[in-house]
Protein backbone atom coordinates (compact mmCIF):
# COMPACT_ATOMS: atom_id res chain seq x y z
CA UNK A 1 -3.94 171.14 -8.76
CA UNK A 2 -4.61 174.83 -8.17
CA UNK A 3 -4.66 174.61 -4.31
CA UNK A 4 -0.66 173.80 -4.61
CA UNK A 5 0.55 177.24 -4.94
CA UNK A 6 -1.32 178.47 -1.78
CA UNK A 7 0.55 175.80 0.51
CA UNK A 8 4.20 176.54 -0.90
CA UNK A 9 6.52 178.24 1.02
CA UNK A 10 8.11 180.30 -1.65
CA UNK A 11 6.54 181.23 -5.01
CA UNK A 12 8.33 180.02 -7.80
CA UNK A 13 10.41 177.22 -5.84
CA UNK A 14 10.22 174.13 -4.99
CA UNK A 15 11.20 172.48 -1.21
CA UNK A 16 12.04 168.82 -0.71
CA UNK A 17 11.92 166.68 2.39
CA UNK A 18 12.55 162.94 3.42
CA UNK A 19 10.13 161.56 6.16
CA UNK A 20 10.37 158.22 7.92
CA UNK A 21 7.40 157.10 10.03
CA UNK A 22 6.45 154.09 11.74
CA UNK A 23 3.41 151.28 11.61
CA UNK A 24 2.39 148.42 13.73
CA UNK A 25 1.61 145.86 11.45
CA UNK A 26 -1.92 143.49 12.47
CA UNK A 27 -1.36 141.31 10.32
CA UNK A 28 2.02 139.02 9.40
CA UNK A 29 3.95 140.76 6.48
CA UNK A 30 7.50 140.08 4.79
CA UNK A 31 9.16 143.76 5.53
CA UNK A 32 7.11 143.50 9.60
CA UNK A 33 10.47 143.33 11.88
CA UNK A 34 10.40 143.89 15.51
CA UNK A 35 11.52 146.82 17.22
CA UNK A 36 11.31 147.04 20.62
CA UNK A 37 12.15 150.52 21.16
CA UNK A 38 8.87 151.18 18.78
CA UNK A 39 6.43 148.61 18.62
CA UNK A 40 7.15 147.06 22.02
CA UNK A 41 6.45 143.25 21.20
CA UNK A 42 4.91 143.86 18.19
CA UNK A 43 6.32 143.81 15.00
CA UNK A 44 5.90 147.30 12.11
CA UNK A 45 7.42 148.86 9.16
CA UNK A 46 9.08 152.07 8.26
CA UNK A 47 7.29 154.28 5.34
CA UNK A 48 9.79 156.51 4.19
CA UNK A 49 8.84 159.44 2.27
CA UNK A 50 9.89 161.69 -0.17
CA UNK A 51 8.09 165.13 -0.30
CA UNK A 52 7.78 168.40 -2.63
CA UNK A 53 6.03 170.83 -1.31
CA UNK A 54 3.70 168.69 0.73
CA UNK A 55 2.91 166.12 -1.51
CA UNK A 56 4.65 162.82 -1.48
CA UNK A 57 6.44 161.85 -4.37
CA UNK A 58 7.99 158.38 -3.55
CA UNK A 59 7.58 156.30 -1.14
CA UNK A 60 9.91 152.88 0.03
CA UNK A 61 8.81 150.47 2.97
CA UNK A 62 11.45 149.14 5.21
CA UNK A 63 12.00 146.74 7.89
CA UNK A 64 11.89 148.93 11.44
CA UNK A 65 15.74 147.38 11.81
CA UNK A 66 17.10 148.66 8.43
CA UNK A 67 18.54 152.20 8.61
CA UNK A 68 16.37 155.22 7.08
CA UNK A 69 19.65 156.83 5.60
């Protein structure tokens, strides 16, 4: 899209990130696991992210007790 070049940090290159955030889930899933130090009681998932230049490229859902790395 044209837009893209006026939210990149340097012209001409390209900047990569990983992001990991977390979702109460409302409903029963397979990948809902509970974390208490995040969801309380509840149960939620972990989208992680990966990013260039602001836009999301891939993303991988995990249980909230797997490890991001």
């Amino acid at each position: 899209m044209s837009i893209f070049p006026h939210y990149s940090f340097e012209f001409g290159m390209l900047h990569g990130a990983v992001d990991g955030q977390k979702f109460n889930m409302a409903t029963p899933a397979t990948k809902a696991r509970h974390g208490k130090k995040y969801f309380g009681k509840g149960k939620g998932v972990v989208a992680y992210s990966m990013l260039c230049n602001h836009v999301p490229l891939q993303t991988y859902l995990l249980g909230s007790n797997d490890h991001e790395s």
